[in-house]
PDB file of N, CA and C in Angstrom:
ATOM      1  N   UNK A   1    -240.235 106.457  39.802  1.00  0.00           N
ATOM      2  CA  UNK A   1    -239.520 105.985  38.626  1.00  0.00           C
ATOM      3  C   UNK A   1    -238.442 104.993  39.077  1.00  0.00           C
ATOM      4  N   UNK A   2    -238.622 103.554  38.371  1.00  0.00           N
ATOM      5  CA  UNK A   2    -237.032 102.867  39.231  1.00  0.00           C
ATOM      6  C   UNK A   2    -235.879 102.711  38.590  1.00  0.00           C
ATOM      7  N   UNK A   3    -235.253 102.188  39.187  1.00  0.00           N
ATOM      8  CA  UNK A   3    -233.587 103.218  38.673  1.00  0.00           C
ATOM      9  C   UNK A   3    -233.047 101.685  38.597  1.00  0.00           C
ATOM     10  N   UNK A   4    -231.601 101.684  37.874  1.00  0.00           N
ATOM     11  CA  UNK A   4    -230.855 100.206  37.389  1.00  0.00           C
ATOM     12  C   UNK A   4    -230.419  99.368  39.094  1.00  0.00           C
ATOM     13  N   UNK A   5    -230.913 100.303  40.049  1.00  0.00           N
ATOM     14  CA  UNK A   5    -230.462  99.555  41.590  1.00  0.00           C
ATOM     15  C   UNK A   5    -231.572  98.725  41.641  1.00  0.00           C
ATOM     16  N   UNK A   6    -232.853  99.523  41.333  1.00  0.00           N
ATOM     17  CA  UNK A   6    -234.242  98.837  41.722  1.00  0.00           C
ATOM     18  C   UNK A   6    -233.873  97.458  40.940  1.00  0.00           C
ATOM     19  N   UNK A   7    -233.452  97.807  39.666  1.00  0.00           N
ATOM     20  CA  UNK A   7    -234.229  96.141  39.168  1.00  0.00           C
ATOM     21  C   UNK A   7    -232.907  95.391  39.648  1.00  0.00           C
ATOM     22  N   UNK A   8    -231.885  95.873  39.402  1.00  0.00           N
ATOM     23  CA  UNK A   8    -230.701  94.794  40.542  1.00  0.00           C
ATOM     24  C   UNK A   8    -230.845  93.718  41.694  1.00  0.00           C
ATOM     25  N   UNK A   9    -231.383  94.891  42.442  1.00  0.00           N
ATOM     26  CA  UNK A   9    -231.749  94.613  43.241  1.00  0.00           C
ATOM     27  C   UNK A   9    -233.608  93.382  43.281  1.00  0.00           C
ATOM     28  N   UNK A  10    -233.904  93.451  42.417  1.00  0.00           N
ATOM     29  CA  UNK A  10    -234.790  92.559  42.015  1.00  0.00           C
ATOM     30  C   UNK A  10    -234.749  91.344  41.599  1.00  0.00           C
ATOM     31  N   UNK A  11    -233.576  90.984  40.932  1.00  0.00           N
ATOM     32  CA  UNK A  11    -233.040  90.468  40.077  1.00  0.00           C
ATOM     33  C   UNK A  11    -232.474  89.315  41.087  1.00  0.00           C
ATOM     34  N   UNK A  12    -231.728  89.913  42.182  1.00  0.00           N
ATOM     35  CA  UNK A  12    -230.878  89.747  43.260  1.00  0.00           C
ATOM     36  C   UNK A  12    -231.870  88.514  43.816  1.00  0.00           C
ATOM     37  N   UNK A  13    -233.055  89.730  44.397  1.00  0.00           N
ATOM     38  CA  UNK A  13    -234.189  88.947  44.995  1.00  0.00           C
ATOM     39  C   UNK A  13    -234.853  87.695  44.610  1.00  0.00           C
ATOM     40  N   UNK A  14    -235.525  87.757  42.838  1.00  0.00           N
ATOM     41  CA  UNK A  14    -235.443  86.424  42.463  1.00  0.00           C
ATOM     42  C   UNK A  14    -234.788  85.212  42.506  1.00  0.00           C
ATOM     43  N   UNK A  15    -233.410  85.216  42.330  1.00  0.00           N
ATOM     44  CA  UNK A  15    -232.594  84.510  42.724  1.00  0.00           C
ATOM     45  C   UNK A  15    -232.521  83.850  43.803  1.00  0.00           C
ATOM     46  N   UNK A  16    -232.404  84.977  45.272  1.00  0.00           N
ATOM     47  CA  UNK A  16    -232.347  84.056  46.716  1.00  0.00           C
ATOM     48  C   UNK A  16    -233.856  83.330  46.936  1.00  0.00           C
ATOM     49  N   UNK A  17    -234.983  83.974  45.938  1.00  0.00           N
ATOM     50  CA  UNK A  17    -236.094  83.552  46.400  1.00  0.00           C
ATOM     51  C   UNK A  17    -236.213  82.447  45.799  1.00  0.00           C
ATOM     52  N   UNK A  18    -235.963  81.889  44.556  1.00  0.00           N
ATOM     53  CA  UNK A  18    -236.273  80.620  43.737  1.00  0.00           C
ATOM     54  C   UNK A  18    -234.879  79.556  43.847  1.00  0.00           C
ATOM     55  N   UNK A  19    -233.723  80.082  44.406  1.00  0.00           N
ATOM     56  CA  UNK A  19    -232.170  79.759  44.163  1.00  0.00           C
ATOM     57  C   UNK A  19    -232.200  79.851  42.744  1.00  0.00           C
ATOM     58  N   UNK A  20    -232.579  79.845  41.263  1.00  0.00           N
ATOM     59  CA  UNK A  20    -231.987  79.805  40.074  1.00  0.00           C
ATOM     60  C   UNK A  20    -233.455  81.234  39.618  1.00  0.00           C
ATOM     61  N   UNK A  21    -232.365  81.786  38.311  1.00  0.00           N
ATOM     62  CA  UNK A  21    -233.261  82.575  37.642  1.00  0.00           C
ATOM     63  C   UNK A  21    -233.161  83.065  35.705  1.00  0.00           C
ATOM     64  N   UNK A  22    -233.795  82.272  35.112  1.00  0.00           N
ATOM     65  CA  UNK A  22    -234.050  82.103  34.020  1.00  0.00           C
ATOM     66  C   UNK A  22    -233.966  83.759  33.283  1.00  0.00           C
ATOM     67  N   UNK A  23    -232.499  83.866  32.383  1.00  0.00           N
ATOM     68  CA  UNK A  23    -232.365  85.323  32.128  1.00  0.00           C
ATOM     69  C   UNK A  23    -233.685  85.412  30.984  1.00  0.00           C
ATOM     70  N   UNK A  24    -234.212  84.844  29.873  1.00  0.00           N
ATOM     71  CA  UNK A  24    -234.729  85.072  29.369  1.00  0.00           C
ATOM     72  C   UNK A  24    -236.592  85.735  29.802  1.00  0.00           C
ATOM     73  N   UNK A  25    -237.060  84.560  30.893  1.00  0.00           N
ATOM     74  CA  UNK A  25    -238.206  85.266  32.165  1.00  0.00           C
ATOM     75  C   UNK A  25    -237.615  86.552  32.770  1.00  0.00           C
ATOM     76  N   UNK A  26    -236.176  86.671  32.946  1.00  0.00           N
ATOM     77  CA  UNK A  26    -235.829  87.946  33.855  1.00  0.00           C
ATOM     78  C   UNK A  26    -235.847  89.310  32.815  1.00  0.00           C
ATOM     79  N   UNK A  27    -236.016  88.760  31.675  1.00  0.00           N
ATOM     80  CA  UNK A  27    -236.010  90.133  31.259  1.00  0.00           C
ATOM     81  C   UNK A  27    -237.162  90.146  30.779  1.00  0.00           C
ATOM     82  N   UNK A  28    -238.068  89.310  30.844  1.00  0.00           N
ATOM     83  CA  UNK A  28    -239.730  89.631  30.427  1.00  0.00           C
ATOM     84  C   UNK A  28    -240.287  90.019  31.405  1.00  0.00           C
ATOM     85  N   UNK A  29    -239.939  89.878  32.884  1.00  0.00           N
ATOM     86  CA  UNK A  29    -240.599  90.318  33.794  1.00  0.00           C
ATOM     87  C   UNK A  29    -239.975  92.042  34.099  1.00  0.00           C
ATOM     88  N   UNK A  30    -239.098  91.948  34.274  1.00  0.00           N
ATOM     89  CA  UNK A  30    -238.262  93.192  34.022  1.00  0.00           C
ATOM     90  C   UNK A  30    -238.988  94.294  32.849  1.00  0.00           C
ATOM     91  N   UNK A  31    -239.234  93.389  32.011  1.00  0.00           N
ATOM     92  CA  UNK A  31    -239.970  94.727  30.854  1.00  0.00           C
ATOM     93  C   UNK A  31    -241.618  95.009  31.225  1.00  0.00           C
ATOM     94  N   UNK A  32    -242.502  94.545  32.199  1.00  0.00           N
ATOM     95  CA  UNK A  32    -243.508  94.138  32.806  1.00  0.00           C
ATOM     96  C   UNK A  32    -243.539  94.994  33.812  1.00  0.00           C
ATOM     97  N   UNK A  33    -242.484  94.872  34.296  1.00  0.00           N
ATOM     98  CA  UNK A  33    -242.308  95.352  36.124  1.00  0.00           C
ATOM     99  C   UNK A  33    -241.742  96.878  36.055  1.00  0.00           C
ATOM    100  N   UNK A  34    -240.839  97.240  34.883  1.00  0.00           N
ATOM    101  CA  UNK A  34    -240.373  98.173  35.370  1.00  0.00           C
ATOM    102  C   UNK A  34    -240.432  98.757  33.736  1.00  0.00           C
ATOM    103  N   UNK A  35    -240.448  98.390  32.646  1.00  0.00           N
ATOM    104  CA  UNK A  35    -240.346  98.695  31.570  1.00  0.00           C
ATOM    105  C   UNK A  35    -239.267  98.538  30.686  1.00  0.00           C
ATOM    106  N   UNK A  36    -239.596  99.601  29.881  1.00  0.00           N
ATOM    107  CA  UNK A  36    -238.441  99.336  28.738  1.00  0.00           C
ATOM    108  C   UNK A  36    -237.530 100.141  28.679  1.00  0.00           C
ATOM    109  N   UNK A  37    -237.098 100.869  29.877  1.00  0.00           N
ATOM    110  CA  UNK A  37    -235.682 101.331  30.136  1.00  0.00           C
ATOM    111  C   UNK A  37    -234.711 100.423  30.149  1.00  0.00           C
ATOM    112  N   UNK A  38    -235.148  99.289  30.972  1.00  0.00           N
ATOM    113  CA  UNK A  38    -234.084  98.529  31.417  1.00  0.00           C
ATOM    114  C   UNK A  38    -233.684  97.207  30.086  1.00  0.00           C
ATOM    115  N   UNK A  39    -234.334  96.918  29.267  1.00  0.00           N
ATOM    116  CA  UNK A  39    -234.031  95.572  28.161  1.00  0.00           C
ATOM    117  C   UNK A  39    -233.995  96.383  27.078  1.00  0.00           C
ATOM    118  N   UNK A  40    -233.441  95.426  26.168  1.00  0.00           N
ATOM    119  CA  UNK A  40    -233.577  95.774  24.680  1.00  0.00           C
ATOM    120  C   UNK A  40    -233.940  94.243  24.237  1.00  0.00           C
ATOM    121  N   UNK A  41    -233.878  94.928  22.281  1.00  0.00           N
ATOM    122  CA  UNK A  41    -234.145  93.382  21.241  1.00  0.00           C
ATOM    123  C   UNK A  41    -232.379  93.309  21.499  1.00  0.00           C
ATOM    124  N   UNK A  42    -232.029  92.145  21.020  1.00  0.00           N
ATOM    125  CA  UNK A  42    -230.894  91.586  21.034  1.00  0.00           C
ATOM    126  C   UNK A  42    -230.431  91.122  19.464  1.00  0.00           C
ATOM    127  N   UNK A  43    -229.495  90.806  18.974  1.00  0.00           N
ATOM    128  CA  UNK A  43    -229.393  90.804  17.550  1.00  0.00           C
ATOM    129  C   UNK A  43    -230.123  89.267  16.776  1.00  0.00           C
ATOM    130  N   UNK A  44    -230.246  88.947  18.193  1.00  0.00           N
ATOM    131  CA  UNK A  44    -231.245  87.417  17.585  1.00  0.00           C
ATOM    132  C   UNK A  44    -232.744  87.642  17.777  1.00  0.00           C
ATOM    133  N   UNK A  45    -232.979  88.768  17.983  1.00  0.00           N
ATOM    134  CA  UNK A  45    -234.614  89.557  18.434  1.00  0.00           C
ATOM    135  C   UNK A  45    -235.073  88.922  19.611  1.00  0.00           C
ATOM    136  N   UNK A  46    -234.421  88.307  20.547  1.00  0.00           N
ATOM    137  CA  UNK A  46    -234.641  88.060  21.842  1.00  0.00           C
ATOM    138  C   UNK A  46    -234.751  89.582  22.830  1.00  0.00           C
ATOM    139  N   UNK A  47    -235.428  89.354  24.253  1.00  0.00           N
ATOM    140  CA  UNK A  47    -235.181  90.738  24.495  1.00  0.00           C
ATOM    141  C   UNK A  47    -234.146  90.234  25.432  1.00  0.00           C
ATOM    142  N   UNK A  48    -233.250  91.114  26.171  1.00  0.00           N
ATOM    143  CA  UNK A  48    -232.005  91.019  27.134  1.00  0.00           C
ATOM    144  C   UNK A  48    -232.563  92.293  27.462  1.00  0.00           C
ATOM    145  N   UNK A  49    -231.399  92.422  28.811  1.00  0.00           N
ATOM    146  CA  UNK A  49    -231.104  92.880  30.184  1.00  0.00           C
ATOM    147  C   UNK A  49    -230.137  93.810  29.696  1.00  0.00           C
ATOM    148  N   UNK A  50    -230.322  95.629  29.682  1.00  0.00           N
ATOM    149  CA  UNK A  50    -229.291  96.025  29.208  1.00  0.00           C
ATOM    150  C   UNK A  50    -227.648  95.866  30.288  1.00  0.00           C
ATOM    151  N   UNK A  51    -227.044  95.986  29.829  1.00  0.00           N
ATOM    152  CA  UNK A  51    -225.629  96.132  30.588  1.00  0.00           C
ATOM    153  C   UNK A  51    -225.769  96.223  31.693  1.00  0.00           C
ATOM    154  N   UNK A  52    -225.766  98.110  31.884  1.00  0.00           N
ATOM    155  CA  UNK A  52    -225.620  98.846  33.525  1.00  0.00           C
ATOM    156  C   UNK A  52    -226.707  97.821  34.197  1.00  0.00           C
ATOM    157  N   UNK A  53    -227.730  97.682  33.816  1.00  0.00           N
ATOM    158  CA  UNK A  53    -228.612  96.574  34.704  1.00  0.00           C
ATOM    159  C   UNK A  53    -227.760  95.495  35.641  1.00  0.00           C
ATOM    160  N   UNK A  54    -227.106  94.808  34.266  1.00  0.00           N
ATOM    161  CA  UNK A  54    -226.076  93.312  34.696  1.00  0.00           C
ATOM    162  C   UNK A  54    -225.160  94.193  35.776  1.00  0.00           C
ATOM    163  N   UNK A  55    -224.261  95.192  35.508  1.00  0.00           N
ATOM    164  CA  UNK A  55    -223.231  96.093  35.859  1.00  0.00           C
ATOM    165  C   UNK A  55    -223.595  95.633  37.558  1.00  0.00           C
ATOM    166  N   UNK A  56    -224.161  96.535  37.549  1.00  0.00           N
ATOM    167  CA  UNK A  56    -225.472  96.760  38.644  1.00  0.00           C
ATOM    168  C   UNK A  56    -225.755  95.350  39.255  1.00  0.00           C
ATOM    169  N   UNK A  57    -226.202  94.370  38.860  1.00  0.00           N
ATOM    170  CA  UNK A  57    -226.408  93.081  39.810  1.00  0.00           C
ATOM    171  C   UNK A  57    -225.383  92.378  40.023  1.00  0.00           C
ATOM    172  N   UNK A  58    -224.376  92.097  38.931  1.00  0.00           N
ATOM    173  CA  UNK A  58    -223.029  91.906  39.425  1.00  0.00           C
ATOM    174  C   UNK A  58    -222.265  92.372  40.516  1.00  0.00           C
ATOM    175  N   UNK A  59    -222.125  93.690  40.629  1.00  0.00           N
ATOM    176  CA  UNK A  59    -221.730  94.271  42.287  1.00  0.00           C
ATOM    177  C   UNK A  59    -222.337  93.602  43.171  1.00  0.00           C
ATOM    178  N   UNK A  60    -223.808  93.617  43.549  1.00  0.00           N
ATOM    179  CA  UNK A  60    -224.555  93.438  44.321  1.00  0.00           C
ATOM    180  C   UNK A  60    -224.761  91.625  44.741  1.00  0.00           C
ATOM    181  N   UNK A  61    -224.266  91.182  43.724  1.00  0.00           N
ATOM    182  CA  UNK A  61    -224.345  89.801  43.847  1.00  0.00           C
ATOM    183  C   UNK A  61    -222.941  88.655  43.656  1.00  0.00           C
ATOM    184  N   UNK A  62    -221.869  89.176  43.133  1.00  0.00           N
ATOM    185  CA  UNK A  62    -220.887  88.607  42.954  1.00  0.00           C
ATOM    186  C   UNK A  62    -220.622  87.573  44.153  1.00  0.00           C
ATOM    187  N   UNK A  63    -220.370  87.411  44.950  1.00  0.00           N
ATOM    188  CA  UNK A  63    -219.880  86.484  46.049  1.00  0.00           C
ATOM    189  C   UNK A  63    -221.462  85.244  46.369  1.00  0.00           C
ATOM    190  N   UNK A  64    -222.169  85.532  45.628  1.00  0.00           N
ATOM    191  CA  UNK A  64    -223.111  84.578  46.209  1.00  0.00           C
ATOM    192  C   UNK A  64    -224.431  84.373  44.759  1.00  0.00           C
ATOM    193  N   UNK A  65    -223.973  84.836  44.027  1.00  0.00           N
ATOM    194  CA  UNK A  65    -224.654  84.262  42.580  1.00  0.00           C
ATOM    195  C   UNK A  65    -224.273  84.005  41.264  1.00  0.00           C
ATOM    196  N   UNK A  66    -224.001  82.819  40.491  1.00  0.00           N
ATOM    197  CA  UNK A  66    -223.229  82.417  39.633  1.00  0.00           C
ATOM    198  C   UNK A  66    -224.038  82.243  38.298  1.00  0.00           C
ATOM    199  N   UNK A  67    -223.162  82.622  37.131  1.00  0.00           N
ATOM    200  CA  UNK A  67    -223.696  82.695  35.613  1.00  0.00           C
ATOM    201  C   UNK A  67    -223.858  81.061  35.207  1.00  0.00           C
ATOM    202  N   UNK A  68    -224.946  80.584  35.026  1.00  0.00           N
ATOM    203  CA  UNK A  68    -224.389  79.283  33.996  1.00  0.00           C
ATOM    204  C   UNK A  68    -224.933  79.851  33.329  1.00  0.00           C
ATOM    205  N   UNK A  69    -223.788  79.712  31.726  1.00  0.00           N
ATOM    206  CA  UNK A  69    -224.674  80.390  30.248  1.00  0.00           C
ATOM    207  C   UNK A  69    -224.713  78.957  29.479  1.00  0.00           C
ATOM    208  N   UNK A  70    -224.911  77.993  30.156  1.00  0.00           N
ATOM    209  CA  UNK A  70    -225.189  76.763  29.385  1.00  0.00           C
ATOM    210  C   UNK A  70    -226.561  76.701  29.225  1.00  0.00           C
ATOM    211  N   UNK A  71    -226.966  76.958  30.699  1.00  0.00           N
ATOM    212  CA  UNK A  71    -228.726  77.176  30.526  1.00  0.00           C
ATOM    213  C   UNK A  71    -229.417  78.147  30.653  1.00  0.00           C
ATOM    214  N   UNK A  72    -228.480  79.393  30.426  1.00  0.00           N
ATOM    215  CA  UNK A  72    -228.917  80.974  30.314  1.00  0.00           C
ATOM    216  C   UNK A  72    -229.581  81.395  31.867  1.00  0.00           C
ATOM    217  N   UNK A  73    -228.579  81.173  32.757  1.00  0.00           N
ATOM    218  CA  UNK A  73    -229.097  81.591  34.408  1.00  0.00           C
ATOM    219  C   UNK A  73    -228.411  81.669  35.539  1.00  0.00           C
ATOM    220  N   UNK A  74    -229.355  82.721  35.950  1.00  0.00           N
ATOM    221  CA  UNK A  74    -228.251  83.113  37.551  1.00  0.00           C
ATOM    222  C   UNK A  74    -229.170  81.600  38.534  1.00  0.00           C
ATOM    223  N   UNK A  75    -227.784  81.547  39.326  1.00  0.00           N
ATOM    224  CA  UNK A  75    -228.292  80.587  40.736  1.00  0.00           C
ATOM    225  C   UNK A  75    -227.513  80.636  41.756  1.00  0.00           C
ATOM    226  N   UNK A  76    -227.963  80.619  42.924  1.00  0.00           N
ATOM    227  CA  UNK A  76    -227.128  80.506  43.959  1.00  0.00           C
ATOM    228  C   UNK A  76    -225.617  79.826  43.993  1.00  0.00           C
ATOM    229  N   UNK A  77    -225.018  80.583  44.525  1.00  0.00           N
ATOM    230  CA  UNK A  77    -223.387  80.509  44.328  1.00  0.00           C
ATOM    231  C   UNK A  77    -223.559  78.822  45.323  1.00  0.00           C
ATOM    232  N   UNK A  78    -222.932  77.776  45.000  1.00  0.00           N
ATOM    233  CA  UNK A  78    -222.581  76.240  45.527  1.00  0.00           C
ATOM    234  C   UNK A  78    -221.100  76.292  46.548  1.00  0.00           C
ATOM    235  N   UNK A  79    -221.042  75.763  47.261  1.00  0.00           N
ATOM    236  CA  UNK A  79    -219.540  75.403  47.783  1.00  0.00           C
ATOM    237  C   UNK A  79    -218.275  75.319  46.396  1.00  0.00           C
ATOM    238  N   UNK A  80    -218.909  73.927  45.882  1.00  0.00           N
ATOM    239  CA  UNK A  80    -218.154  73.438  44.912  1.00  0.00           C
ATOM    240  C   UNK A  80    -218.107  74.178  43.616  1.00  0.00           C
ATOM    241  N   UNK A  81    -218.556  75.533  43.497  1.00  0.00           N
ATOM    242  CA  UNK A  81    -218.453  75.869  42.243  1.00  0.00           C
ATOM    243  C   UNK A  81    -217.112  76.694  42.579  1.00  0.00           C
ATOM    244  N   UNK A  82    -216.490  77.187  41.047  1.00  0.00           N
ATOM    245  CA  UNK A  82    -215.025  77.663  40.830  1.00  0.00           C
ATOM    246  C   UNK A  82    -215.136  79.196  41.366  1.00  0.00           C
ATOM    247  N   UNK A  83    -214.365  79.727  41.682  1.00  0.00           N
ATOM    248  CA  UNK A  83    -214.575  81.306  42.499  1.00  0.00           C
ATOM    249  C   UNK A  83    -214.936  82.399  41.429  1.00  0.00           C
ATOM    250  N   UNK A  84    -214.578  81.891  39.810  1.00  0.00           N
ATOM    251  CA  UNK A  84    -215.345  83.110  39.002  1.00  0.00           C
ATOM    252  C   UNK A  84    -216.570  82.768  39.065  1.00  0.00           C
ATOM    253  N   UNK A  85    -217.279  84.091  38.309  1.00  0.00           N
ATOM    254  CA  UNK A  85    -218.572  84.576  38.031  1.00  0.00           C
ATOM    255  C   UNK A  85    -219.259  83.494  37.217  1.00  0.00           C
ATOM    256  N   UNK A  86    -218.541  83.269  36.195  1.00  0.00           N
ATOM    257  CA  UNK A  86    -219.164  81.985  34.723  1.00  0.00           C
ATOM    258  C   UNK A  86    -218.894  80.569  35.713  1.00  0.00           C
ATOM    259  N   UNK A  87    -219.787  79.519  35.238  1.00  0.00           N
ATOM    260  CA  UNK A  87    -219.913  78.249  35.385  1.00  0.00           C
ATOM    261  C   UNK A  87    -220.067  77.738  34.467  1.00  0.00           C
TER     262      UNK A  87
END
């Protein structure tokens, strides 16, 4: 059974493996890969990534993977980007 580390930790992995990762694919693969513990509908009937999931990859990734919510995605943390989490 996998637990909110597994897909974190997955999540994590996509990222260093592609450098960028498309939240809307991350939570279709996520509902694919591991099920429907981990997403819900969202109030725009999109599916998302519940919380403890994010909770969970945030620890694991803070110093080296950054939010742009301009284009809804994690990507490798840059020199030049600002030291928070959002871009």
């Amino acid at each position: 059974m996998p637990t909110v580390s597994d897909v974190a930790a997955w999540l994590l992995e996509q990222v260093q493996k592609d450098g960028v990762l498309q939240q809307d694919y991350a939570a279709s693969e996520i509902q694919d890969q591991f099920g429907e513990d981990f997403i819900y509908e969202n109030t725009n009937g999109n599916l998302a990534i519940k919380p403890d999931v994010l909770k969970a990859f945030r620890a694991i990734s803070e110093k080296t993977v950054v939010w742009q919510s301009g284009n809804k995605e994690w990507r490798l943390r840059e020199d030049w980007d600002e030291p928070t989490r959002k871009q």
